[in-house]
N, C-alpha and C. Protein backbone atom coordinates (compact mmCIF):
# COMPACT_ATOMS: atom_id res chain seq x y z
N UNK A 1 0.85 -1.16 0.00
CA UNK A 1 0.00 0.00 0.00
C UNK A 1 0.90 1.23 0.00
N UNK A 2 0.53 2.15 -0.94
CA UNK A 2 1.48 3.47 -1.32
C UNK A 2 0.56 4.52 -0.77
N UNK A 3 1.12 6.01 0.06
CA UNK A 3 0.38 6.97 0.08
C UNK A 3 1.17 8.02 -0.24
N UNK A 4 0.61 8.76 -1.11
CA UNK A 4 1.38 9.83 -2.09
C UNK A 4 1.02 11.25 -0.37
N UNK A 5 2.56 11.65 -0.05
CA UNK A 5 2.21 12.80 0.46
C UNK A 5 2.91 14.05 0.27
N UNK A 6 2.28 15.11 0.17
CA UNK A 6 2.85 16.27 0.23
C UNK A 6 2.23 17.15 -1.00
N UNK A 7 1.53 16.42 -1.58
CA UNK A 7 0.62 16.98 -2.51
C UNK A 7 -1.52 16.55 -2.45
N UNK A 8 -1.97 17.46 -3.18
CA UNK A 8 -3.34 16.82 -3.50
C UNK A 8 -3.58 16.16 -4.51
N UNK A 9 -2.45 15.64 -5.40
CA UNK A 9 -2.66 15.37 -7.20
C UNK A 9 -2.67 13.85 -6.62
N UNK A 10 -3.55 12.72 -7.09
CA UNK A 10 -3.33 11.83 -7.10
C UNK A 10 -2.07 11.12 -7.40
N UNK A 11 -1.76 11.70 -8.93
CA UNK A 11 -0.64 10.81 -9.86
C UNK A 11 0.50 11.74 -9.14
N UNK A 12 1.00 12.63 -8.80
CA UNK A 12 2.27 13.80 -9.26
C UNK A 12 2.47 14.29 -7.93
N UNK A 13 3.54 14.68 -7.53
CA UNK A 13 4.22 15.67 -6.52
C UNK A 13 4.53 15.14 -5.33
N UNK A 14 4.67 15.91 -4.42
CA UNK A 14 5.15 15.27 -3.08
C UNK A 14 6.01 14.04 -3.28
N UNK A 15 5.40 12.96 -2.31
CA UNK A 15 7.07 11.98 -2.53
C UNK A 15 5.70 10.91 -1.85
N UNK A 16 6.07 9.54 -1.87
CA UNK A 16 5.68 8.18 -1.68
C UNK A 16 6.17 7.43 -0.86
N UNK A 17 5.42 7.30 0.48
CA UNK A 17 5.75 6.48 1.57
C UNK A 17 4.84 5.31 1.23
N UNK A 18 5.45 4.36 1.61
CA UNK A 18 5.17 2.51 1.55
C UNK A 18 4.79 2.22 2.81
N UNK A 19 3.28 1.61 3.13
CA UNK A 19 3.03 1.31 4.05
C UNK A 19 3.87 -0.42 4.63
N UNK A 20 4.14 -0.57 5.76
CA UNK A 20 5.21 -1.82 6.06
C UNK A 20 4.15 -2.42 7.02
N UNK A 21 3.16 -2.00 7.79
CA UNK A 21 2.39 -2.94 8.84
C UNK A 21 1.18 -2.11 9.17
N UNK A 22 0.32 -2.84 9.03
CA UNK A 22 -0.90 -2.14 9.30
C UNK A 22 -1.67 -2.64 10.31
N UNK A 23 -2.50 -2.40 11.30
CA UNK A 23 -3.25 -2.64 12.55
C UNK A 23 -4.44 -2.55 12.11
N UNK A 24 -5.55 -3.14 12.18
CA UNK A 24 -6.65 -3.05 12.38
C UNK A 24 -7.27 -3.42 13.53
N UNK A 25 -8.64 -2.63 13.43
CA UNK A 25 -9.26 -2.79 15.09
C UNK A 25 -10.29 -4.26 15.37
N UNK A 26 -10.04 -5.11 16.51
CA UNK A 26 -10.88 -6.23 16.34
C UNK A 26 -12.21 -6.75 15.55
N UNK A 27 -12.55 -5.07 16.02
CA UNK A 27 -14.59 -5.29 15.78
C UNK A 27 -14.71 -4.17 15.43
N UNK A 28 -13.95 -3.15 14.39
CA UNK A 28 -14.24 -2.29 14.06
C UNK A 28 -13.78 -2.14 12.35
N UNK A 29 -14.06 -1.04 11.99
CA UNK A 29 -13.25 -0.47 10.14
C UNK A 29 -11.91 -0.09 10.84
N UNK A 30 -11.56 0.52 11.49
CA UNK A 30 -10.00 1.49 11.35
C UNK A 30 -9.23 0.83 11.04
N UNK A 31 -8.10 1.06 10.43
CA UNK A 31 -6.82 0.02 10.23
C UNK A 31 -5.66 1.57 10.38
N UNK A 32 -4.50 1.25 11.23
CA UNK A 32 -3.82 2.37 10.81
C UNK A 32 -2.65 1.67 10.57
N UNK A 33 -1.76 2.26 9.72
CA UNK A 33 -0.68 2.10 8.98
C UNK A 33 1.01 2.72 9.23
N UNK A 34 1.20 1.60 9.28
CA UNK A 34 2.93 2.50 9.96
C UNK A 34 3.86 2.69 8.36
N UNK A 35 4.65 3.21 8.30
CA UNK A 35 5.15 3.78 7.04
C UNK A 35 6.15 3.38 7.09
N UNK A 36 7.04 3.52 5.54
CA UNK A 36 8.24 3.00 5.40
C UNK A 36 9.69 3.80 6.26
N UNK A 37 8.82 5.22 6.20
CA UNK A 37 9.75 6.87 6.16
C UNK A 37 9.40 7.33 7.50
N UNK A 38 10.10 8.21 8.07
CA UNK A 38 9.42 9.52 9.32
C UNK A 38 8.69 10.41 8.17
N UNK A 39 7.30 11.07 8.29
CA UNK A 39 7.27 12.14 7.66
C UNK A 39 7.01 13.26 8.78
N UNK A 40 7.99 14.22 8.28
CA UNK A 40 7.28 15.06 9.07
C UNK A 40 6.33 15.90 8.32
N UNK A 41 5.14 16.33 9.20
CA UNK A 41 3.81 17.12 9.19
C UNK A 41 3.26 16.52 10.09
N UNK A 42 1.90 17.03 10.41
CA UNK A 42 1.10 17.76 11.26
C UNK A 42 0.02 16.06 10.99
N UNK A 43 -0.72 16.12 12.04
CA UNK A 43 -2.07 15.44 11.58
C UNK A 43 -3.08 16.05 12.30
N UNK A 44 -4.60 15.29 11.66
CA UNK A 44 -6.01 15.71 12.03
C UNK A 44 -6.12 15.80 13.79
N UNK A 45 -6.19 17.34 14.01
CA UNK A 45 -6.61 17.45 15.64
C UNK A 45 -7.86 16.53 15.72
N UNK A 46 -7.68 15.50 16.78
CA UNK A 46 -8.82 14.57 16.86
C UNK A 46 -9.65 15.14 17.50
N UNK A 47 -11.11 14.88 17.22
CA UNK A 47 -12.55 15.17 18.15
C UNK A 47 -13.06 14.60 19.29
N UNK A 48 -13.80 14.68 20.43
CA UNK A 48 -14.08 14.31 21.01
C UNK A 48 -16.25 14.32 20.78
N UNK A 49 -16.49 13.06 21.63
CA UNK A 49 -18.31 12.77 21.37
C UNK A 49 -18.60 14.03 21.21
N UNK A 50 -18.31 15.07 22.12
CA UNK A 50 -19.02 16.61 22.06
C UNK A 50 -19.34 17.51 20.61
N UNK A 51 -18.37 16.99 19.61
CA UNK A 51 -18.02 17.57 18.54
C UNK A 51 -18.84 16.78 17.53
N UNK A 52 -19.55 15.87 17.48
CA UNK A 52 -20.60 15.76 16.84
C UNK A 52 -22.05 15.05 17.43
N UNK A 53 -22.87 15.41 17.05
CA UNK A 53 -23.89 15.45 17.35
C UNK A 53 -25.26 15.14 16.21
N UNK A 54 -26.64 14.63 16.43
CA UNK A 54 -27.33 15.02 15.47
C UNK A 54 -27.91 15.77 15.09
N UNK A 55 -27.86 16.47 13.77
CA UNK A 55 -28.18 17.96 13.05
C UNK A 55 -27.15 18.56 12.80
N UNK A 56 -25.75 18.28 13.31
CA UNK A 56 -24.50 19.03 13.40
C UNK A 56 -24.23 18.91 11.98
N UNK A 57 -23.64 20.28 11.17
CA UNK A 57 -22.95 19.79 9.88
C UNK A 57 -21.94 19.69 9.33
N UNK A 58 -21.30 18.24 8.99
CA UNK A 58 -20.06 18.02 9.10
C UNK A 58 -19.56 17.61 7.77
N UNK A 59 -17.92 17.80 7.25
CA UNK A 59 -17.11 18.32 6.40
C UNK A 59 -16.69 16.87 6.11
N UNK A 60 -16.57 16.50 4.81
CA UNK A 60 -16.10 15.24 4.22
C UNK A 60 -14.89 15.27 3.00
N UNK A 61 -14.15 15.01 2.68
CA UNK A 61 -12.92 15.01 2.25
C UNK A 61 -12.90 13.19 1.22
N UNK A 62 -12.53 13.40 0.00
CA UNK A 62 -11.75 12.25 -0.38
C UNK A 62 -11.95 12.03 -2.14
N UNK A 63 -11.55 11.18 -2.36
CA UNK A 63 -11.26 11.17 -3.95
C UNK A 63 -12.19 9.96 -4.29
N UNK A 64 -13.03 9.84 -4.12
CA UNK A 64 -14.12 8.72 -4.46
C UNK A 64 -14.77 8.75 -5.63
N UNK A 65 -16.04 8.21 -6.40
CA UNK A 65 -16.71 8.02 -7.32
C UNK A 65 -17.73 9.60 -7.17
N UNK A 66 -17.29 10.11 -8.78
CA UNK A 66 -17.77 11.24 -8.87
C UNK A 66 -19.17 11.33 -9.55
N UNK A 67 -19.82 10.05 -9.83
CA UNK A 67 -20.79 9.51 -10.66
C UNK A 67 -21.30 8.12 -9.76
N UNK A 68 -22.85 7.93 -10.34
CA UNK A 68 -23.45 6.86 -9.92
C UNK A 68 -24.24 6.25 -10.83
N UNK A 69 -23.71 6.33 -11.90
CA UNK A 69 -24.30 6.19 -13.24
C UNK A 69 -23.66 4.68 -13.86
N UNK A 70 -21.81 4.28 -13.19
CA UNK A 70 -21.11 3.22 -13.71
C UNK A 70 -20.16 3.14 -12.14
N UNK A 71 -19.28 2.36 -12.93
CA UNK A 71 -18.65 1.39 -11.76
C UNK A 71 -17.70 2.62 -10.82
N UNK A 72 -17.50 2.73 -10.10
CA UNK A 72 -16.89 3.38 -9.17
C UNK A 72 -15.21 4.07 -10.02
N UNK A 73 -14.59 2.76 -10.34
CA UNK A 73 -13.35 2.72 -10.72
C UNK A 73 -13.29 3.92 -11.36
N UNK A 74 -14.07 3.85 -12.42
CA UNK A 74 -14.24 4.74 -13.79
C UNK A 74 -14.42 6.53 -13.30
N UNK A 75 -14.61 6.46 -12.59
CA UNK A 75 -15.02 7.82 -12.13
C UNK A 75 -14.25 9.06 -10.85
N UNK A 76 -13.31 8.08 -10.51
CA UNK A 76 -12.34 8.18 -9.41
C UNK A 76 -12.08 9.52 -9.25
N UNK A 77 -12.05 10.66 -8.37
CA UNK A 77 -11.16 11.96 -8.48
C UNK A 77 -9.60 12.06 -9.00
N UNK A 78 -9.46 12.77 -9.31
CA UNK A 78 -7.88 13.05 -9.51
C UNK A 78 -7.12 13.84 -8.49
N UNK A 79 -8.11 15.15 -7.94
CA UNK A 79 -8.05 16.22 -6.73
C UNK A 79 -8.79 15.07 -5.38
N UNK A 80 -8.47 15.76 -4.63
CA UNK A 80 -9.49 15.39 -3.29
C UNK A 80 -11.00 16.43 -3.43
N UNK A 81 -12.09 15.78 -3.39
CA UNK A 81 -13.49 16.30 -3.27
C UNK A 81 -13.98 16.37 -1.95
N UNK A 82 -14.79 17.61 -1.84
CA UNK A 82 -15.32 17.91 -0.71
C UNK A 82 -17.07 17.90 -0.39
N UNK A 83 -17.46 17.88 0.56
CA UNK A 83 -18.80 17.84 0.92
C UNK A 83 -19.01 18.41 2.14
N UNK A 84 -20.48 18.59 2.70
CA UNK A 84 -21.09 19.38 3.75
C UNK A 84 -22.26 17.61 3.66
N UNK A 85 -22.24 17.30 4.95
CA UNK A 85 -23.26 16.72 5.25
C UNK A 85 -24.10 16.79 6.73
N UNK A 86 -25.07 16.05 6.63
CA UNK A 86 -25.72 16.86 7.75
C UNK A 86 -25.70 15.26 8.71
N UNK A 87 -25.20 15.18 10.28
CA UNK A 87 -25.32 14.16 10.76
C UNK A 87 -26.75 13.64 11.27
N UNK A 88 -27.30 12.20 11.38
CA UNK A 88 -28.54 11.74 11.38
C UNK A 88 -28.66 10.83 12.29
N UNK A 89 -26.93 10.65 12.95
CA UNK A 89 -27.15 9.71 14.06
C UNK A 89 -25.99 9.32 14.45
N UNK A 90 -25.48 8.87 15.78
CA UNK A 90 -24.08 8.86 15.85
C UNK A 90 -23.96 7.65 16.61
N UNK A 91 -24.90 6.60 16.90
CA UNK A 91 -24.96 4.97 17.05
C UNK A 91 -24.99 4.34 16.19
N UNK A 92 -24.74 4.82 14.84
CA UNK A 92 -24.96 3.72 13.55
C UNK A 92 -24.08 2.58 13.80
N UNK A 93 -23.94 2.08 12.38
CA UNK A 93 -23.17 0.69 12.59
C UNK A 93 -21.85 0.65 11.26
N UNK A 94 -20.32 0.81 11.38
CA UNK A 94 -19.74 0.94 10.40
C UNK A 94 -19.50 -0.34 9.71
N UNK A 95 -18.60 -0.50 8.72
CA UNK A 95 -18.68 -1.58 7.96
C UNK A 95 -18.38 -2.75 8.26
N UNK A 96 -17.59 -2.76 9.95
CA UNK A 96 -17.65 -3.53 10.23
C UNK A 96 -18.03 -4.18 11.81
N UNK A 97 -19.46 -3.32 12.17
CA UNK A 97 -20.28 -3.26 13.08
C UNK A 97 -19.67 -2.76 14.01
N UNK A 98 -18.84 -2.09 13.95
CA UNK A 98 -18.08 -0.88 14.86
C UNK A 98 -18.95 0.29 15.18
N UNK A 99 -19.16 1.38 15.88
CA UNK A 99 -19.63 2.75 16.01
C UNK A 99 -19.17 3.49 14.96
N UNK A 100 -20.45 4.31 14.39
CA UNK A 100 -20.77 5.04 12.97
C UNK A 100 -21.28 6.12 13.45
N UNK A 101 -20.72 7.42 12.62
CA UNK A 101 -21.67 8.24 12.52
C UNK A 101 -22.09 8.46 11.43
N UNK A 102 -23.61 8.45 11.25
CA UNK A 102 -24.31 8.34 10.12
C UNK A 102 -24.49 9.94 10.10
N UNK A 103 -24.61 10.22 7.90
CA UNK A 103 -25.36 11.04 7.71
C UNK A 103 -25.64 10.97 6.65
N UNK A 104 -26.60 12.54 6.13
CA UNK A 104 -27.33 12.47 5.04
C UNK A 104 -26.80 13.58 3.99
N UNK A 105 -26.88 13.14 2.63
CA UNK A 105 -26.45 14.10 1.82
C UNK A 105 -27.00 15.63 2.11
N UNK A 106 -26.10 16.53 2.17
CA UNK A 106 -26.75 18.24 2.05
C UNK A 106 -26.44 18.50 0.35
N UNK A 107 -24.59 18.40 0.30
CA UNK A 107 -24.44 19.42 -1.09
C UNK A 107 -23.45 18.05 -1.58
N UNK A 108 -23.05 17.15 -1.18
CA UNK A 108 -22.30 15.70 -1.88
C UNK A 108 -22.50 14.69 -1.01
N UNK A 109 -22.14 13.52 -1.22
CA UNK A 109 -22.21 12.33 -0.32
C UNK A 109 -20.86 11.65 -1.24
N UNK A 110 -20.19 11.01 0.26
CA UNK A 110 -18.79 9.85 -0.14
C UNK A 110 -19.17 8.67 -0.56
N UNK A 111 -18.30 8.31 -1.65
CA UNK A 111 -18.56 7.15 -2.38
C UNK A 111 -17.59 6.37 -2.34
N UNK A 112 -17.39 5.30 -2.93
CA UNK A 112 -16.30 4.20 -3.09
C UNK A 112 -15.16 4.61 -3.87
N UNK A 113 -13.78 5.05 -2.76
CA UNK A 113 -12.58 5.59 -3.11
C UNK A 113 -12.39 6.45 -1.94
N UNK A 114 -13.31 6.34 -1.36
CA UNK A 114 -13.21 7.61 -0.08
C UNK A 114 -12.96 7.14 1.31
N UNK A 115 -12.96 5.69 0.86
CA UNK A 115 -12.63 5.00 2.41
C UNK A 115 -11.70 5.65 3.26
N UNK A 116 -11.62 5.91 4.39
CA UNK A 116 -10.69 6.03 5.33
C UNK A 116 -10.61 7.86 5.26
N UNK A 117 -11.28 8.49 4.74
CA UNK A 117 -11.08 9.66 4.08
C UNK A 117 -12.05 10.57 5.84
N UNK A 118 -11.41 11.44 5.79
CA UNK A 118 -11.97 12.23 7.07
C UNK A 118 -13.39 12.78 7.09
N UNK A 119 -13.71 12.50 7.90
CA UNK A 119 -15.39 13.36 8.32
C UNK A 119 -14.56 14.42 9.49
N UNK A 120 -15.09 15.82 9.53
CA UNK A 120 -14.79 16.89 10.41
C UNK A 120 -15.72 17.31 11.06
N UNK A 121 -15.47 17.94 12.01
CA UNK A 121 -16.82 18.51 12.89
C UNK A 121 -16.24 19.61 13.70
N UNK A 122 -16.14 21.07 13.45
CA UNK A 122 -15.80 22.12 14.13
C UNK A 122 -14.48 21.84 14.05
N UNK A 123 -13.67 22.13 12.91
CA UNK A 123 -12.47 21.68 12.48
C UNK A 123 -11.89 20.20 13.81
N UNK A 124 -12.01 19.60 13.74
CA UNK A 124 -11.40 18.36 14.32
C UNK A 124 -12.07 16.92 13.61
N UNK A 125 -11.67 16.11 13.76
CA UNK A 125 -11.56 14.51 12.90
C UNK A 125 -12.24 13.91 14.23
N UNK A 126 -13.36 13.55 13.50
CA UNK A 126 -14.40 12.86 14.21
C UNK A 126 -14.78 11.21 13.88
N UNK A 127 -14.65 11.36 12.64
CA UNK A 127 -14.98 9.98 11.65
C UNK A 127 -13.83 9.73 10.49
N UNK A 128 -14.18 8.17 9.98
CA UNK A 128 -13.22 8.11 8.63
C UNK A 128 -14.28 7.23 8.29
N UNK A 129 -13.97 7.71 7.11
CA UNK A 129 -15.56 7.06 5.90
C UNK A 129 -15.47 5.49 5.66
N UNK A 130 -16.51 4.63 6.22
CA UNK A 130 -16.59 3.06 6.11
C UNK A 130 -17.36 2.78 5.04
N UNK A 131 -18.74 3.44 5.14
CA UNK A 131 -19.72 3.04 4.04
C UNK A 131 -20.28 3.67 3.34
N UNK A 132 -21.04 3.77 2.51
CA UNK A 132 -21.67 4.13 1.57
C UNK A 132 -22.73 4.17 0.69
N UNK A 133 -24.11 4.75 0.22
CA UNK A 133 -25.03 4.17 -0.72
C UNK A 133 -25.05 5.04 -1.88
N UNK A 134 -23.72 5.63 -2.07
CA UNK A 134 -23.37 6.71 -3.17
C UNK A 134 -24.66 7.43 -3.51
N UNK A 135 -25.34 7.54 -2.81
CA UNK A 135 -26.47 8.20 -3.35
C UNK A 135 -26.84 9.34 -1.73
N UNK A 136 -27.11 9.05 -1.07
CA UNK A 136 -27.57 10.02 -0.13
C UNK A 136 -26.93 9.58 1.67
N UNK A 137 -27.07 8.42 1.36
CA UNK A 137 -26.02 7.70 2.88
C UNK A 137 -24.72 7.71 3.15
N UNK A 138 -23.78 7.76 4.43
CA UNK A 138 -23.22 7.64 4.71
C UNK A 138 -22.76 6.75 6.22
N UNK A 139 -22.04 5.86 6.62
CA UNK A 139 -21.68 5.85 7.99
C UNK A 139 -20.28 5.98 7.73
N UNK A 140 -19.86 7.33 8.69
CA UNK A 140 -17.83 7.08 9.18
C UNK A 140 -17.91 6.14 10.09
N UNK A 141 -16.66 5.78 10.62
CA UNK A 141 -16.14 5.43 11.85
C UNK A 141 -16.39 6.58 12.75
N UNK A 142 -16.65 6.26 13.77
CA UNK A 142 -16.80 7.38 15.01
C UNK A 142 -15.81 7.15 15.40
N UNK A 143 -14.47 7.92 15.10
CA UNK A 143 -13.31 7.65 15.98
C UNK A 143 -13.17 8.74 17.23
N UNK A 144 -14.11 9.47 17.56
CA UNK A 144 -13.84 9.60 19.05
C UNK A 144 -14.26 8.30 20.22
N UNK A 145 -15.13 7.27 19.64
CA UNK A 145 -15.08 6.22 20.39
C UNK A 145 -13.83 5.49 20.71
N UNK A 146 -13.27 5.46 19.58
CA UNK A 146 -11.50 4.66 19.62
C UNK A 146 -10.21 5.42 20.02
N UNK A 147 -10.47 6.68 20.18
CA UNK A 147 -9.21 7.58 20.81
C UNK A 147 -8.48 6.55 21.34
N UNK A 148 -8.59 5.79 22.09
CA UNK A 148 -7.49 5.23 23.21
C UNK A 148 -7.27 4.33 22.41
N UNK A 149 -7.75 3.47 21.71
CA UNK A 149 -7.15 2.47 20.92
C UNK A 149 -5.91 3.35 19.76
N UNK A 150 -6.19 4.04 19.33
CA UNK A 150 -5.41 5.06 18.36
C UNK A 150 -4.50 5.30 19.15
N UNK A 151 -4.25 5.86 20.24
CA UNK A 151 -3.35 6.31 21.37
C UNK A 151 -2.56 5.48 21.22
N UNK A 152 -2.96 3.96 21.68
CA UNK A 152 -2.19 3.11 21.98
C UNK A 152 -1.25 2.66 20.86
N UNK A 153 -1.73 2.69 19.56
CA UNK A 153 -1.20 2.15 18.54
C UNK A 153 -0.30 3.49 17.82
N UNK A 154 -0.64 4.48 17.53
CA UNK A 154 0.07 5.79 16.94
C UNK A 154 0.68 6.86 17.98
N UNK A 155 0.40 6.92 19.06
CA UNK A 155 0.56 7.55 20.00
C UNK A 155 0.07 9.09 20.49
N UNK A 156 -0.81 9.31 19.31
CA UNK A 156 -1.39 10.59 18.96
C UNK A 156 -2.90 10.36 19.45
């Protein structure tokens, strides 16, 4: 697994760290990834339960299927795409019956390519995108439930 950083271009810029071991959570979606390299930069100030809520409207990020017309592949971003969605519930169930926060399309909804891709809430990282009905649904991961598991494994 390759993650291009230091740019937004899919194909071009920045430089390419190689993921070497990845963790995933027992009973959950997260998987986090240790790298080949140190990079230095910054990451997502994490959220806490307080920071989302239902009705709250929260910020989605990722390069997924820009169409629902054909297969996902075909349609992929090249940039990272953005959205406003509105949350509908924050007991859902993620993809892999982990804690979700669900929501509903406002002005885009995440599709397949957007996995792992950030949900925000009052600038901080609340969720990472599990599922999808490319059409108006969403569940992230609720990763303010897993803070301490993240802790333990990234140290952040």
């Amino acid at each position: 697994m390759a993650f291009r950083i230091g740019s937004t271009d899919r194909y071009a810029g920045g430089w390419v760290a190689n993921g070497t071991r990845t963790t995933t959570h027992p009973s959950a979606d997260p998987a986090i990834v240790q790298l080949d390299r140190a990079v230095d930069t910054g990451f997502s100030p994490p959220g806490s339960g307080g920071d989302v809520y239902n009705g709250r409207y929260v910020s989605v990020f990722g390069r997924g299927a820009t169409c629902t017309d054909q297969a996902e592949i075909n349609c992929r971003s090249r940039y990272p795409g953005y959205a406003r969605m509105r949350v509908t519930g924050t007991n859902g169930r993620d993809h892999r019956g982990g804690a979700a926060v669900e929501a509903t399309h406002h002005d885009g909804v995440a599709a397949g390519g957007d996995s792992g891709g950030p949900m925000f809430a009052r600038g901080k990282q609340v969720g990472a995108a599990s599922t999808s009905d490319r059409k108006s649904y969403v569940a992230y991961t609720n990763i303010t439930r897993y803070r301490s598991w993240i802790r333990g494994i990234a140290g952040v």
